[in-house]
C-alpha atoms as a PDB file:
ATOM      1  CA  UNK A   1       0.000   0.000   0.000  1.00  0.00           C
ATOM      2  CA  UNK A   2       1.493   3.482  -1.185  1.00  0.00           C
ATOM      3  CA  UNK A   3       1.355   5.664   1.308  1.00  0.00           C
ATOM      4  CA  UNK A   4      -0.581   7.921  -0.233  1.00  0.00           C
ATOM      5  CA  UNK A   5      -3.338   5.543   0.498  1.00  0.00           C
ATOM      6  CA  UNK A   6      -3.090   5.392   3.871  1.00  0.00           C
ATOM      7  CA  UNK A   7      -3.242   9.359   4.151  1.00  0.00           C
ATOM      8  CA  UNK A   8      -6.536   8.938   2.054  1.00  0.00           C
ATOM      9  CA  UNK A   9      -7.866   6.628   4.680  1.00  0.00           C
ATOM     10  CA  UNK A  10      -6.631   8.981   7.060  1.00  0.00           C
ATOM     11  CA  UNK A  11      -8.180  11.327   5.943  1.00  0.00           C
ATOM     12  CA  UNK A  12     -11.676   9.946   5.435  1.00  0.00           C
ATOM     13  CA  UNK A  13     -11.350   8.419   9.246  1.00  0.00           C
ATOM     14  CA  UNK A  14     -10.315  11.344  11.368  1.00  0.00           C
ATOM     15  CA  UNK A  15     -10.265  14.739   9.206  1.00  0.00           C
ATOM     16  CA  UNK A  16      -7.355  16.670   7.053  1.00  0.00           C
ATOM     17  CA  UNK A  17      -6.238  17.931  10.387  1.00  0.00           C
ATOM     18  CA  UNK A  18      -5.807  14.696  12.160  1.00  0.00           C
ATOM     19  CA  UNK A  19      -4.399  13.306   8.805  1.00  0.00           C
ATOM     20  CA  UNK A  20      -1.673  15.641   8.523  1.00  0.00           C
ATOM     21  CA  UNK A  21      -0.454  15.281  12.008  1.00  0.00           C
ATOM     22  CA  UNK A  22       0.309  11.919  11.303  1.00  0.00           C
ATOM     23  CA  UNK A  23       1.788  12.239   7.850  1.00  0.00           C
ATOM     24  CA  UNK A  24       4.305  15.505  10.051  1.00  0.00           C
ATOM     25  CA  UNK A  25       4.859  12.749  12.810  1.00  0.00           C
ATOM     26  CA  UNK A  26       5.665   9.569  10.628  1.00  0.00           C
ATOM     27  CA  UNK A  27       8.063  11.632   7.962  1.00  0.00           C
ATOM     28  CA  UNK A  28      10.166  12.936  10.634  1.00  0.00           C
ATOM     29  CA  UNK A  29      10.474   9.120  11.858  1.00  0.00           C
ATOM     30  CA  UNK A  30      11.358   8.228   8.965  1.00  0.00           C
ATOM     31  CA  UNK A  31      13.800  10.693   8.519  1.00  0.00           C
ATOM     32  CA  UNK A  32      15.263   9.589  11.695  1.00  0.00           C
ATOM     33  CA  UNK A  33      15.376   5.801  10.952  1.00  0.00           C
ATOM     34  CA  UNK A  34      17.236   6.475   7.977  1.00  0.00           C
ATOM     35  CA  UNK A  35      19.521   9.054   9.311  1.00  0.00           C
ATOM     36  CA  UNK A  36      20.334   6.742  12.200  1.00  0.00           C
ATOM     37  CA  UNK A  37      21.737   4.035  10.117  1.00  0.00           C
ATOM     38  CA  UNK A  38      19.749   0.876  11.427  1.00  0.00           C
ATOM     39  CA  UNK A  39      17.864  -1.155   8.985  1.00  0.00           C
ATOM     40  CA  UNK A  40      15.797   1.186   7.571  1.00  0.00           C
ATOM     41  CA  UNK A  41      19.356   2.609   5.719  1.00  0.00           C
ATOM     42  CA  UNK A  42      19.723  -0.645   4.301  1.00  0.00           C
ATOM     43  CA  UNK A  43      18.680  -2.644   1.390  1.00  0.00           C
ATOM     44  CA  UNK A  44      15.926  -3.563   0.591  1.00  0.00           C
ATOM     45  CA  UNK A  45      14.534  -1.350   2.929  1.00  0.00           C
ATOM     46  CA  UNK A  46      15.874   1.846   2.140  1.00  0.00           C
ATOM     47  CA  UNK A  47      14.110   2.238  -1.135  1.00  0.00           C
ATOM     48  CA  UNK A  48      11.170   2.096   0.470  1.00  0.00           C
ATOM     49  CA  UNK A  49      11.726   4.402   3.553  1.00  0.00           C
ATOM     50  CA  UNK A  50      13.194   7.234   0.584  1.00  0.00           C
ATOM     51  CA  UNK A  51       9.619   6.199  -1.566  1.00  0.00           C
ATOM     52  CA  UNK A  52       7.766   6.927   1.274  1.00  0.00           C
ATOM     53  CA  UNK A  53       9.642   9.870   2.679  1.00  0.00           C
ATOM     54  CA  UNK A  54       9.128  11.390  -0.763  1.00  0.00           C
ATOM     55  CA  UNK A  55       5.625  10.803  -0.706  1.00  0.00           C
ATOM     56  CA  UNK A  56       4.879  12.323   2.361  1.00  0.00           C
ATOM     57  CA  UNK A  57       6.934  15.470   1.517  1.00  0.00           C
ATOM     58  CA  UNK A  58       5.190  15.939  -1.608  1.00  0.00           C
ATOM     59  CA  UNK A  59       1.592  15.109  -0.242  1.00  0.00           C
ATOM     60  CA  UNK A  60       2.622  17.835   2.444  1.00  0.00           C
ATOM     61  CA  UNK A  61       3.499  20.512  -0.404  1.00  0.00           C
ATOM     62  CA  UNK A  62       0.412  19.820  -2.014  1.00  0.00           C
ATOM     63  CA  UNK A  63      -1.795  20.109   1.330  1.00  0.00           C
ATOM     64  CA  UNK A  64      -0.662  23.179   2.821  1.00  0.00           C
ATOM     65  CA  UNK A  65      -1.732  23.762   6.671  1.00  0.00           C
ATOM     66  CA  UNK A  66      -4.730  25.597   6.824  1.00  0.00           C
ATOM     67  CA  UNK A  67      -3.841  28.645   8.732  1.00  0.00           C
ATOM     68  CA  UNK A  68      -4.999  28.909  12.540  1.00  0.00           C
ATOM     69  CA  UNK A  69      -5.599  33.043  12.409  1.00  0.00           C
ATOM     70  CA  UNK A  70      -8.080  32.945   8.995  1.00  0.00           C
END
């Protein structure tokens, strides 16, 4: 499952809001469990942490926070 999919289910469950809190959360873990060197730095798994880091970060560009002071 990309995770792009699981955002959408996020979504539909619990709201943008709640959706994006995870996606902020679980891209700076992944960022971390690469940086770290343990196995998500290796193969095979790397590939897929970078895939999904990428994902997140774009999903994230395209879904700008919704300002607090509107």
């Amino acid at each position: 499952m990309s995770e792009l999919q699981r955002i959408e289910f996020l979504i539909q469950r619990d709201g943008e809001a709640a959706a994006r809190a995870w996606v902020e959360r679980t891209l700076q873990i992944y960022r971390d469990a690469v940086a770290l060197g343990g196995h998500a730095s290796v193969p095979p798994y790397r590939p897929l942490f970078d895939e999904a880091i990428r994902e997140f970060e774009s999903w994230l560009a395209e879904h700008p926070a919704l300002s607090s002071d509107a």
